[in-house]
C-alpha atoms as a PDB file:
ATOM      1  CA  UNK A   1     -39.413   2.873  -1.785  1.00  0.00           C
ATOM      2  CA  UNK A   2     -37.820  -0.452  -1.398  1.00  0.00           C
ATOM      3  CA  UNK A   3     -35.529  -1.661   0.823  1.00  0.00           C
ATOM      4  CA  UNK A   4     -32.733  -1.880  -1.179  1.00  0.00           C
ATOM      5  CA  UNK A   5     -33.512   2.082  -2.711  1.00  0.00           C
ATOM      6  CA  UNK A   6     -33.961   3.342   1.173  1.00  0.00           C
ATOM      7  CA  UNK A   7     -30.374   1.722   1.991  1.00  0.00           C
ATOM      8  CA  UNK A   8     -28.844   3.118  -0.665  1.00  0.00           C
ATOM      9  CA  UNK A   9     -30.365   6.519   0.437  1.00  0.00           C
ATOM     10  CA  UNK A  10     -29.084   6.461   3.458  1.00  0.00           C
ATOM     11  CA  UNK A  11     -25.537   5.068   2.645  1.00  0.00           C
ATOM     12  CA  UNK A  12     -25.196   7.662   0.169  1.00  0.00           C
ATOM     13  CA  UNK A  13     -27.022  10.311   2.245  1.00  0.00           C
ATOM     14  CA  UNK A  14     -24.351   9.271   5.020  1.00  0.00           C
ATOM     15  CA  UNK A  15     -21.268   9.376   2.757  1.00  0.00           C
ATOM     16  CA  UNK A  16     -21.735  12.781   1.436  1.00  0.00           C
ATOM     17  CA  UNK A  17     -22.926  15.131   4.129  1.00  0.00           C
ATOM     18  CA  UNK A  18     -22.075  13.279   7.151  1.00  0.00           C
ATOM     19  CA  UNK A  19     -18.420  14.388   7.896  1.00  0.00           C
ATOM     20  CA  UNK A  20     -19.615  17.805   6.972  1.00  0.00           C
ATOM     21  CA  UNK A  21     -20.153  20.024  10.389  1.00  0.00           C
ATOM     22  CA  UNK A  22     -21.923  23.410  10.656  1.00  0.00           C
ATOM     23  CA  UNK A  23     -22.018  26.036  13.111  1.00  0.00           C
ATOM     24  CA  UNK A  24     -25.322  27.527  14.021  1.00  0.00           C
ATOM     25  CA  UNK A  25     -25.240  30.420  11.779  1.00  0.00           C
ATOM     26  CA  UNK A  26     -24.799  27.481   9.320  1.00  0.00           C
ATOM     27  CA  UNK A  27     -21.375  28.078   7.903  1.00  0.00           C
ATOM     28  CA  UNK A  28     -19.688  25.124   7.184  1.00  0.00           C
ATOM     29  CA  UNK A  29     -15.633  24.406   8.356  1.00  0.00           C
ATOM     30  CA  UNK A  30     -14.777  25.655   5.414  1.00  0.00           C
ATOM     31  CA  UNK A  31     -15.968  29.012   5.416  1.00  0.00           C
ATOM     32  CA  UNK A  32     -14.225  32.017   7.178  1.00  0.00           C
ATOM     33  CA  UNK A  33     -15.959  33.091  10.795  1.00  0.00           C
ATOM     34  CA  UNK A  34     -16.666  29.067  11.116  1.00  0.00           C
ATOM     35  CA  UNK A  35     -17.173  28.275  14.541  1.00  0.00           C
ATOM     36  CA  UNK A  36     -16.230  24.670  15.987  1.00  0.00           C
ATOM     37  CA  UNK A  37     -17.809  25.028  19.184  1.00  0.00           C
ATOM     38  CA  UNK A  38     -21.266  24.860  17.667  1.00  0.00           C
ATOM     39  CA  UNK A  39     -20.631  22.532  15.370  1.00  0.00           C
ATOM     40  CA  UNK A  40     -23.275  19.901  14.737  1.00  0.00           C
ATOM     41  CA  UNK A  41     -23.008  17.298  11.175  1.00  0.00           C
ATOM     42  CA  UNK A  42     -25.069  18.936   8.892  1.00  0.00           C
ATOM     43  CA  UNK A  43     -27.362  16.329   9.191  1.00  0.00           C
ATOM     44  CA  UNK A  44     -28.555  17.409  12.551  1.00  0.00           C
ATOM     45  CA  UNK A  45     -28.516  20.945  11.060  1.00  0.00           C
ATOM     46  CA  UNK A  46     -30.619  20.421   8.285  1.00  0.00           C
ATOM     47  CA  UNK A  47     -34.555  20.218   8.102  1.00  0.00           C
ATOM     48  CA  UNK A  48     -36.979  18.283   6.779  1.00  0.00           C
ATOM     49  CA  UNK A  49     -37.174  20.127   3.535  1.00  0.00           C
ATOM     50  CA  UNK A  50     -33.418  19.684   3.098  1.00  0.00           C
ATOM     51  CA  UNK A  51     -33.790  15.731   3.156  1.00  0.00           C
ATOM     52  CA  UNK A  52     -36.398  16.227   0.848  1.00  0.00           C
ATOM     53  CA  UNK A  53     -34.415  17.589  -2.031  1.00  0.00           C
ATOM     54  CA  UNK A  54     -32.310  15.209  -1.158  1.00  0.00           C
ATOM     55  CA  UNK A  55     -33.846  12.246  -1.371  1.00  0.00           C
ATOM     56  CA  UNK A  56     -35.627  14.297  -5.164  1.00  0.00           C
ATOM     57  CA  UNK A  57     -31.599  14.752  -5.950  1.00  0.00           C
ATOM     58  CA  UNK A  58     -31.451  10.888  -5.126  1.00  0.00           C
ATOM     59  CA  UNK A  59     -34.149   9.762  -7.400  1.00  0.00           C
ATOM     60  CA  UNK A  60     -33.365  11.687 -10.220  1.00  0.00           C
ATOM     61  CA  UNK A  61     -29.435  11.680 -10.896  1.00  0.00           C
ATOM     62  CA  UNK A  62     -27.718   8.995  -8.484  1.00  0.00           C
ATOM     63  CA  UNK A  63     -30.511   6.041  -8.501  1.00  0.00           C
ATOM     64  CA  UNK A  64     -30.701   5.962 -12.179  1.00  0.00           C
ATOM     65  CA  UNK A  65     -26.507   5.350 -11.688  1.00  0.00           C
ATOM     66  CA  UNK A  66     -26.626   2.819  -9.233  1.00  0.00           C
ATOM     67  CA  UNK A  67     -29.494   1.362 -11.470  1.00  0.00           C
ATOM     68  CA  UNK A  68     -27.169   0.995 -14.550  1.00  0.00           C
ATOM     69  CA  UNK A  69     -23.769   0.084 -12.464  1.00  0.00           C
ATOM     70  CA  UNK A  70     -25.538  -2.541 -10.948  1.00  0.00           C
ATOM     71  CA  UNK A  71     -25.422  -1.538  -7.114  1.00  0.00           C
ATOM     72  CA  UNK A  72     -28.978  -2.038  -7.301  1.00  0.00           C
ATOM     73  CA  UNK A  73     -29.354  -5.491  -7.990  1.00  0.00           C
ATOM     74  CA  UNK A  74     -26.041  -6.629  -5.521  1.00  0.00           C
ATOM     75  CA  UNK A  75     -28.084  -4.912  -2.694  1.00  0.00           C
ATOM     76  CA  UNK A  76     -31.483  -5.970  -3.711  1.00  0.00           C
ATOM     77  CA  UNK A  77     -29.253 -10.281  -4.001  1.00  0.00           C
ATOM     78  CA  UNK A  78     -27.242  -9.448  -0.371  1.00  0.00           C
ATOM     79  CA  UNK A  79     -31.219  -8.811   0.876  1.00  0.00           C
ATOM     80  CA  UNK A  80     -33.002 -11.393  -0.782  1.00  0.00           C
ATOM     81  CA  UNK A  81     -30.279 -13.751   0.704  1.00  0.00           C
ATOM     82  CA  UNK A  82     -30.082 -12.060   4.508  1.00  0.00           C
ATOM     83  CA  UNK A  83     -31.379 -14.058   7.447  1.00  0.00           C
ATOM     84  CA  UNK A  84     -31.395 -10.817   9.492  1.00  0.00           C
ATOM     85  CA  UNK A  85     -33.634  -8.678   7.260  1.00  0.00           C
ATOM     86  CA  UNK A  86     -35.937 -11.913   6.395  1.00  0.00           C
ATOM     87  CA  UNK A  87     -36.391 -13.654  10.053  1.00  0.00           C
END
């Protein structure tokens, strides 16, 4: 993965599942018997299989997107030009 794809991950990873909290019988705040007390973001929830089929979901359907919008390409410019990444 380059750095540009493992960015985009995240972002996107970050975006979507982020502001969503479960409880630790893993409902989420939108189901009934959801309890806020426990609540953790489902990222610190989730395990390392979940990330995987993630990061499959990634690959397969939103990539190929950002591919043909041209996200790609902006990111892969904004790193080729940063100072911070590149020393």
């Amino acid at each position: 993965m380059n750095d540009a794809k493992i960015i985009l991950f995240t972002r996107w990873l970050a975006t979507n599942y982020a502001d969503t909290h479960l409880d630790s019988n893993m409902k989420s705040e939108y189901d009934e018997g959801f309890n806020s007390s426990e609540a953790l973001s489902v990222l610190n929830r989730e395990t390392g299989y979940w990330y995987i089929k993630m990061l499959k979901y990634f690959n397969d359907t939103v990539y190929p997107k950002y591919v043909e919008s041209g996200v790609v390409q902006e990111y892969e410019n904004f790193l080729d030009s940063s100072t911070f990444i590149n020393g």
